[in-house]
PDB file of N, CA and C in Angstrom:
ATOM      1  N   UNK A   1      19.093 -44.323 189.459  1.00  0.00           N
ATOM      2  CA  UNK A   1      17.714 -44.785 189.446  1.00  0.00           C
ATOM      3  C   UNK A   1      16.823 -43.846 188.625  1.00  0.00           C
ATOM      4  N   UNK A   2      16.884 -42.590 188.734  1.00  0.00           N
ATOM      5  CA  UNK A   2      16.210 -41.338 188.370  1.00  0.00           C
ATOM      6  C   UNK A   2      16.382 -41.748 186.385  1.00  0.00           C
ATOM      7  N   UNK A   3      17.671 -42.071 186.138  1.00  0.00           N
ATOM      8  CA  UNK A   3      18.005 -41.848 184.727  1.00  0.00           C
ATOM      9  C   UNK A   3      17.464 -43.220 184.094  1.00  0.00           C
ATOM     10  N   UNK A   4      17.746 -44.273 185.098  1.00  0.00           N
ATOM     11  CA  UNK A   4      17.481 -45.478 184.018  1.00  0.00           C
ATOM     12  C   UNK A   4      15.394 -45.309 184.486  1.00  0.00           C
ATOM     13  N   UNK A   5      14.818 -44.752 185.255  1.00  0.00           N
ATOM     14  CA  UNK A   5      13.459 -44.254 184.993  1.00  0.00           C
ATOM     15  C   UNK A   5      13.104 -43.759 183.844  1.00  0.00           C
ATOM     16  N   UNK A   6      13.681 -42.364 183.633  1.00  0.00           N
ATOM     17  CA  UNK A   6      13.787 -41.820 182.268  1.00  0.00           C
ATOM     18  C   UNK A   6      13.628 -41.828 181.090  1.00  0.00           C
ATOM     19  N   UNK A   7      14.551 -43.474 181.076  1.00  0.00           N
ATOM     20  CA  UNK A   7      15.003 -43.631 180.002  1.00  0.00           C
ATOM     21  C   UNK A   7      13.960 -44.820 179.265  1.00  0.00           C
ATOM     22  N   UNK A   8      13.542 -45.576 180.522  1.00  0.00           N
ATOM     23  CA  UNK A   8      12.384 -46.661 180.500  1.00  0.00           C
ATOM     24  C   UNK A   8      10.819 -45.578 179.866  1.00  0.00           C
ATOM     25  N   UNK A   9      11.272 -44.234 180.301  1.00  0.00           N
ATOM     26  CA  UNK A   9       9.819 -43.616 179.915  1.00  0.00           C
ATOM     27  C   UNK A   9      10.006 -43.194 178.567  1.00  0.00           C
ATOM     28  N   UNK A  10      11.401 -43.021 178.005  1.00  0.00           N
ATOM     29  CA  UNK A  10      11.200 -41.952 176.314  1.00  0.00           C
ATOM     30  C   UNK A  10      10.957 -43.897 175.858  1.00  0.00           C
ATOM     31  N   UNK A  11      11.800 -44.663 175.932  1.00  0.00           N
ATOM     32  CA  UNK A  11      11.349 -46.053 175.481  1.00  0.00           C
ATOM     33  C   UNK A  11       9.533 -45.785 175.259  1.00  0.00           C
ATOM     34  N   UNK A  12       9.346 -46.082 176.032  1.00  0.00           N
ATOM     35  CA  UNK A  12       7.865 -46.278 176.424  1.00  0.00           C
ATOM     36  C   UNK A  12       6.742 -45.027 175.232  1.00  0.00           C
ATOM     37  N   UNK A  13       7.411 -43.586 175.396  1.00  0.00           N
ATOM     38  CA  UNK A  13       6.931 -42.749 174.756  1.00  0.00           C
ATOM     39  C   UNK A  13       7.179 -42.783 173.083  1.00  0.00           C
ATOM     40  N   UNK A  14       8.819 -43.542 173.012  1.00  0.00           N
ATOM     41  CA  UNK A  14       8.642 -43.453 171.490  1.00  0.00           C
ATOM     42  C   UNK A  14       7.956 -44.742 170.470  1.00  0.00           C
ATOM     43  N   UNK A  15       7.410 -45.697 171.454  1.00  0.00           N
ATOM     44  CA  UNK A  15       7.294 -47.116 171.023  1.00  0.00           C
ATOM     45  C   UNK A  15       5.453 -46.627 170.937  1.00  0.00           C
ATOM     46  N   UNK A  16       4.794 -45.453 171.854  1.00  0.00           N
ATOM     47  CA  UNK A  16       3.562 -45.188 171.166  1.00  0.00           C
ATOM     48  C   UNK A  16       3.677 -44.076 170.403  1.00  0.00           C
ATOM     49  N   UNK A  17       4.366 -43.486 170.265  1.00  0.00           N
ATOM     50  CA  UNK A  17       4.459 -42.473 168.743  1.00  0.00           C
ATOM     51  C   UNK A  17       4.608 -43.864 167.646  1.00  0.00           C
ATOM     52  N   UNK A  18       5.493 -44.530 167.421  1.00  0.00           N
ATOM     53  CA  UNK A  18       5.522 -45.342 166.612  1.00  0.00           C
ATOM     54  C   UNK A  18       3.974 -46.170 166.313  1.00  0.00           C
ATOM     55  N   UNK A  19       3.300 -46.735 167.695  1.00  0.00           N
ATOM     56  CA  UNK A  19       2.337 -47.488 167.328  1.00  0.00           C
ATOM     57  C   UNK A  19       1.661 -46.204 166.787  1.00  0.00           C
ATOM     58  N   UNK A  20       1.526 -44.972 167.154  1.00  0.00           N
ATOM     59  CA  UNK A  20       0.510 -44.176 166.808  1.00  0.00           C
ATOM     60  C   UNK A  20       0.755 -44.061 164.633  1.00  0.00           C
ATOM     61  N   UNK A  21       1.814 -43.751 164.805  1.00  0.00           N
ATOM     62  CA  UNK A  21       2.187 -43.604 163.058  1.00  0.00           C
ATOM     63  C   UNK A  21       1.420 -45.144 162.648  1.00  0.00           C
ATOM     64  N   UNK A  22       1.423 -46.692 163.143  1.00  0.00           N
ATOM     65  CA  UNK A  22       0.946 -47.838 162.541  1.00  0.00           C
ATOM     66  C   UNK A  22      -0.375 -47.593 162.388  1.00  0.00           C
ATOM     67  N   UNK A  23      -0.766 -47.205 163.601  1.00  0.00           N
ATOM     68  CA  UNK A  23      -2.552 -46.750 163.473  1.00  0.00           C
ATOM     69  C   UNK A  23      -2.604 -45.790 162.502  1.00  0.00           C
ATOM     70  N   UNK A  24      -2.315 -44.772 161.690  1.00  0.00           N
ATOM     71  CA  UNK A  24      -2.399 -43.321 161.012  1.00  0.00           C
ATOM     72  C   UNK A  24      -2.234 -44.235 159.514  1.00  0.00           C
ATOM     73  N   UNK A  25      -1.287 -44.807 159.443  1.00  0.00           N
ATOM     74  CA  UNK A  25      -0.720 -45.863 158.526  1.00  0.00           C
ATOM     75  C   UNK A  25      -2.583 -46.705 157.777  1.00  0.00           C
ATOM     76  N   UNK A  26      -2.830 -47.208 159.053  1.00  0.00           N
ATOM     77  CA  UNK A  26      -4.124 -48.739 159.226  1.00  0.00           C
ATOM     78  C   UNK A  26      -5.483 -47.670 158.785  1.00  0.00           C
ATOM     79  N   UNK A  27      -5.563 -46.447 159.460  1.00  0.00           N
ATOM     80  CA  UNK A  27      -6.649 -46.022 158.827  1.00  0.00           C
ATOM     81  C   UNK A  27      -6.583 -45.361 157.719  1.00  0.00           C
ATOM     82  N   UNK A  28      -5.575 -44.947 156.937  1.00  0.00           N
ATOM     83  CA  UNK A  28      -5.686 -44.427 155.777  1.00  0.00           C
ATOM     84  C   UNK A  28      -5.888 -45.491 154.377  1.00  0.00           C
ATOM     85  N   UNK A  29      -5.241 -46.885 155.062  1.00  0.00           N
ATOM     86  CA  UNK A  29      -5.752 -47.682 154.048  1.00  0.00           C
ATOM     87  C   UNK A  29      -7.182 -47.760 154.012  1.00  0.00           C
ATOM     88  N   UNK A  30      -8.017 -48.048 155.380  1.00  0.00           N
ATOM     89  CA  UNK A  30      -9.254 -48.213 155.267  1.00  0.00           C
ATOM     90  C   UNK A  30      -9.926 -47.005 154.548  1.00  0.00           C
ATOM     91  N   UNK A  31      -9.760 -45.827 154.693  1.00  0.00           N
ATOM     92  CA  UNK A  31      -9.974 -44.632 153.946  1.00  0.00           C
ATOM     93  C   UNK A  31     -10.344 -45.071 152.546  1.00  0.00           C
ATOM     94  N   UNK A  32      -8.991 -45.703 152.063  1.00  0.00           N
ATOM     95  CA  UNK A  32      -8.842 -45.976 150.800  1.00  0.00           C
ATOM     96  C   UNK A  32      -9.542 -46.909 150.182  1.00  0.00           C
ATOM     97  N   UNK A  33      -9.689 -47.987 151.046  1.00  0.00           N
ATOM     98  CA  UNK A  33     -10.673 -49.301 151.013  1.00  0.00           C
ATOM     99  C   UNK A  33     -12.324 -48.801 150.611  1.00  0.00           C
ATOM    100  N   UNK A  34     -12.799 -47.567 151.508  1.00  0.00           N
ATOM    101  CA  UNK A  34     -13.633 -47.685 151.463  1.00  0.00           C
ATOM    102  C   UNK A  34     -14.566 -45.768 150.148  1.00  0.00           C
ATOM    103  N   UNK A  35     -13.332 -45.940 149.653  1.00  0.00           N
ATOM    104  CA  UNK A  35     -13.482 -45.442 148.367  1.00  0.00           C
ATOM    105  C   UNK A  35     -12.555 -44.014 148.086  1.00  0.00           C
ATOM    106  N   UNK A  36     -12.149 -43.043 149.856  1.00  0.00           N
ATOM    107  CA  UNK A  36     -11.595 -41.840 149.364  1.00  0.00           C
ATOM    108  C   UNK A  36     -10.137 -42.089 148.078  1.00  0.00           C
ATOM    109  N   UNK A  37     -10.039 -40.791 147.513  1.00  0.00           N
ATOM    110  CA  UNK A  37      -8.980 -40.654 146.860  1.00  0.00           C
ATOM    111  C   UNK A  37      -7.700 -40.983 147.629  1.00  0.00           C
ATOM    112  N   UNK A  38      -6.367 -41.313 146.729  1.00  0.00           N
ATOM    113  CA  UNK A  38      -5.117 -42.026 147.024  1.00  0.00           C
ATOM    114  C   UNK A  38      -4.690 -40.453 147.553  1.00  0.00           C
ATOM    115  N   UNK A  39      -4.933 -39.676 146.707  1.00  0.00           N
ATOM    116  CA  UNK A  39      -4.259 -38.121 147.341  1.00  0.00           C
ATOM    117  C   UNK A  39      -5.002 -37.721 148.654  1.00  0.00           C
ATOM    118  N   UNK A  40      -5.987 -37.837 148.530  1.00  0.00           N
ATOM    119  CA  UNK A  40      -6.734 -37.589 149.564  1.00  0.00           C
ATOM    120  C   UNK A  40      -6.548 -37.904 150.559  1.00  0.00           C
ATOM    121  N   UNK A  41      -6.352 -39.013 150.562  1.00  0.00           N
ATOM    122  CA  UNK A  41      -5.663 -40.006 151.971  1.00  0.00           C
ATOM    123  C   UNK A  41      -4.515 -39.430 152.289  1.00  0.00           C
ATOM    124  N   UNK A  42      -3.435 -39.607 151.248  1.00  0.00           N
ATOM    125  CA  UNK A  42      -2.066 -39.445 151.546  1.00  0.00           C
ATOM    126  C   UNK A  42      -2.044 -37.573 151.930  1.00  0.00           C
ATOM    127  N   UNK A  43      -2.742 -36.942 151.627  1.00  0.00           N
ATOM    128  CA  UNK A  43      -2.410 -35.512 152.426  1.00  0.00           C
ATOM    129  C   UNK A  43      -3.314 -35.582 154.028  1.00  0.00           C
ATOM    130  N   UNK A  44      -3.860 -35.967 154.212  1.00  0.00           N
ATOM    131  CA  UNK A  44      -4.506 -36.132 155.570  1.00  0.00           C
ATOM    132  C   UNK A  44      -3.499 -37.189 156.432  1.00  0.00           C
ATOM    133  N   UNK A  45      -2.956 -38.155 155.660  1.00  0.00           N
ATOM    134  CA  UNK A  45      -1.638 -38.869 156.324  1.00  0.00           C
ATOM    135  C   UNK A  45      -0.353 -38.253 156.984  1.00  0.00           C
ATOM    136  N   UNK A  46      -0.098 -37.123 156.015  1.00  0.00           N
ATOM    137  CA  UNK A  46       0.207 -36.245 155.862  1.00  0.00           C
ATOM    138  C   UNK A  46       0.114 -35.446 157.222  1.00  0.00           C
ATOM    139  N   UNK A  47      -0.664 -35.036 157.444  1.00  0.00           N
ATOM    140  CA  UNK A  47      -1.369 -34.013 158.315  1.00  0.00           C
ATOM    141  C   UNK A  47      -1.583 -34.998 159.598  1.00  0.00           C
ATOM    142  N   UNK A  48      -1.620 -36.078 159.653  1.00  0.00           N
ATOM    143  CA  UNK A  48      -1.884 -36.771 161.043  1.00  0.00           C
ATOM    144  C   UNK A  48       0.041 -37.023 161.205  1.00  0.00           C
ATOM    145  N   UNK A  49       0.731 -37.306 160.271  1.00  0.00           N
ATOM    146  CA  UNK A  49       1.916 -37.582 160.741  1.00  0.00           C
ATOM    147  C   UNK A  49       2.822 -36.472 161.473  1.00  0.00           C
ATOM    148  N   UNK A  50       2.374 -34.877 160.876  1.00  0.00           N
ATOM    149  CA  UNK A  50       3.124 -33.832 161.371  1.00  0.00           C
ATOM    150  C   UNK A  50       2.733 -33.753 162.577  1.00  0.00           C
ATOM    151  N   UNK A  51       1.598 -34.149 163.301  1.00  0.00           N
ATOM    152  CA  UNK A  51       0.917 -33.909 164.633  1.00  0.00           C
ATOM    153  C   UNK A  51       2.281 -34.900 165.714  1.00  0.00           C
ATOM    154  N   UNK A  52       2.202 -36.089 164.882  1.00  0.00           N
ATOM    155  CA  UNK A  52       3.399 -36.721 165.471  1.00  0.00           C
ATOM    156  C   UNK A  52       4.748 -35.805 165.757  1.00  0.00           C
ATOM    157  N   UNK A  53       5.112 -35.549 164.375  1.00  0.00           N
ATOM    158  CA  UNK A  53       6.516 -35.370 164.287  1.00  0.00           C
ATOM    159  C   UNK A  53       6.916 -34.167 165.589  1.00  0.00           C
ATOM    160  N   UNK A  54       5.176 -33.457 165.394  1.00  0.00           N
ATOM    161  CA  UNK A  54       5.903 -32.527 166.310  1.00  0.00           C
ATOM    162  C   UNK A  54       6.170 -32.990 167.847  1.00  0.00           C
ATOM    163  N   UNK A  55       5.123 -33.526 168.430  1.00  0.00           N
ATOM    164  CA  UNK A  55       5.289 -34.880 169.615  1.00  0.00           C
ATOM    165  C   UNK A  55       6.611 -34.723 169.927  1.00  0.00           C
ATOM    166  N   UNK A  56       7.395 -35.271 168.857  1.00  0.00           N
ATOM    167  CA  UNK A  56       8.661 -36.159 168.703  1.00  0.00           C
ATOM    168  C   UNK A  56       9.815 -35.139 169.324  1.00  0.00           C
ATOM    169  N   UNK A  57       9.394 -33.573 168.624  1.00  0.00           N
ATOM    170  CA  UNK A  57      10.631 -32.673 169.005  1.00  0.00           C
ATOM    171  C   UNK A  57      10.117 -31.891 170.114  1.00  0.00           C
ATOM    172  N   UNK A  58       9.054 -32.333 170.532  1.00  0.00           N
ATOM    173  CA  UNK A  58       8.580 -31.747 171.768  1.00  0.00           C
ATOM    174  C   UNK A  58       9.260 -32.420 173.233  1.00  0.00           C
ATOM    175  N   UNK A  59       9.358 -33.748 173.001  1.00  0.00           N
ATOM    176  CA  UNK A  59       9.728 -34.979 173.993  1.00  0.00           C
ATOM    177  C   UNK A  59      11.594 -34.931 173.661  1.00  0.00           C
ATOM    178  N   UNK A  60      11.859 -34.163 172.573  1.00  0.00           N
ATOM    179  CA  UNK A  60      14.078 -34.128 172.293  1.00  0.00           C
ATOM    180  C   UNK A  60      14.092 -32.852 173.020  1.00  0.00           C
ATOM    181  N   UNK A  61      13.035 -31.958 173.265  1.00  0.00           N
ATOM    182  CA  UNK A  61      13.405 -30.647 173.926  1.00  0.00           C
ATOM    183  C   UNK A  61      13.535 -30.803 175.346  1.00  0.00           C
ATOM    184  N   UNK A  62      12.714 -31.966 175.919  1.00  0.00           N
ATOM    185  CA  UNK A  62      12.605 -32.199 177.476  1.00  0.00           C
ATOM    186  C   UNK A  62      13.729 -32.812 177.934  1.00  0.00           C
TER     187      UNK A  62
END
């Protein structure tokens, strides 16, 4: 019971890291839409995705 809990929770945890990368994704276009630079965007994309990544090896260490 304990494991298939668990396992329902990294599910759960990696399906909003993922939505979180779609959102990081959705506002950098608008960024772009609404005039910043393509680099500009893409290094702040950049910088919102490592916030993830680290998430990611924070939740493989537990």
């Amino acid at each position: 019971m304990q494991r298939k809990r668990q396992n329902v929770t990294n599910k759960m945890i990696a399906l909003l890291l993922a939505m979180q990368l779609f959102l990081i994704c959705l506002q950098g276009k608008m960024r772009i839409d609404e005039g910043d630079s393509m680099l500009e965007v893409l290094i702040w994309m950049i910088n919102q995705s490592i916030v993830v990544l680290q998430k990611v090896n924070r939740q493989e260490k537990e």
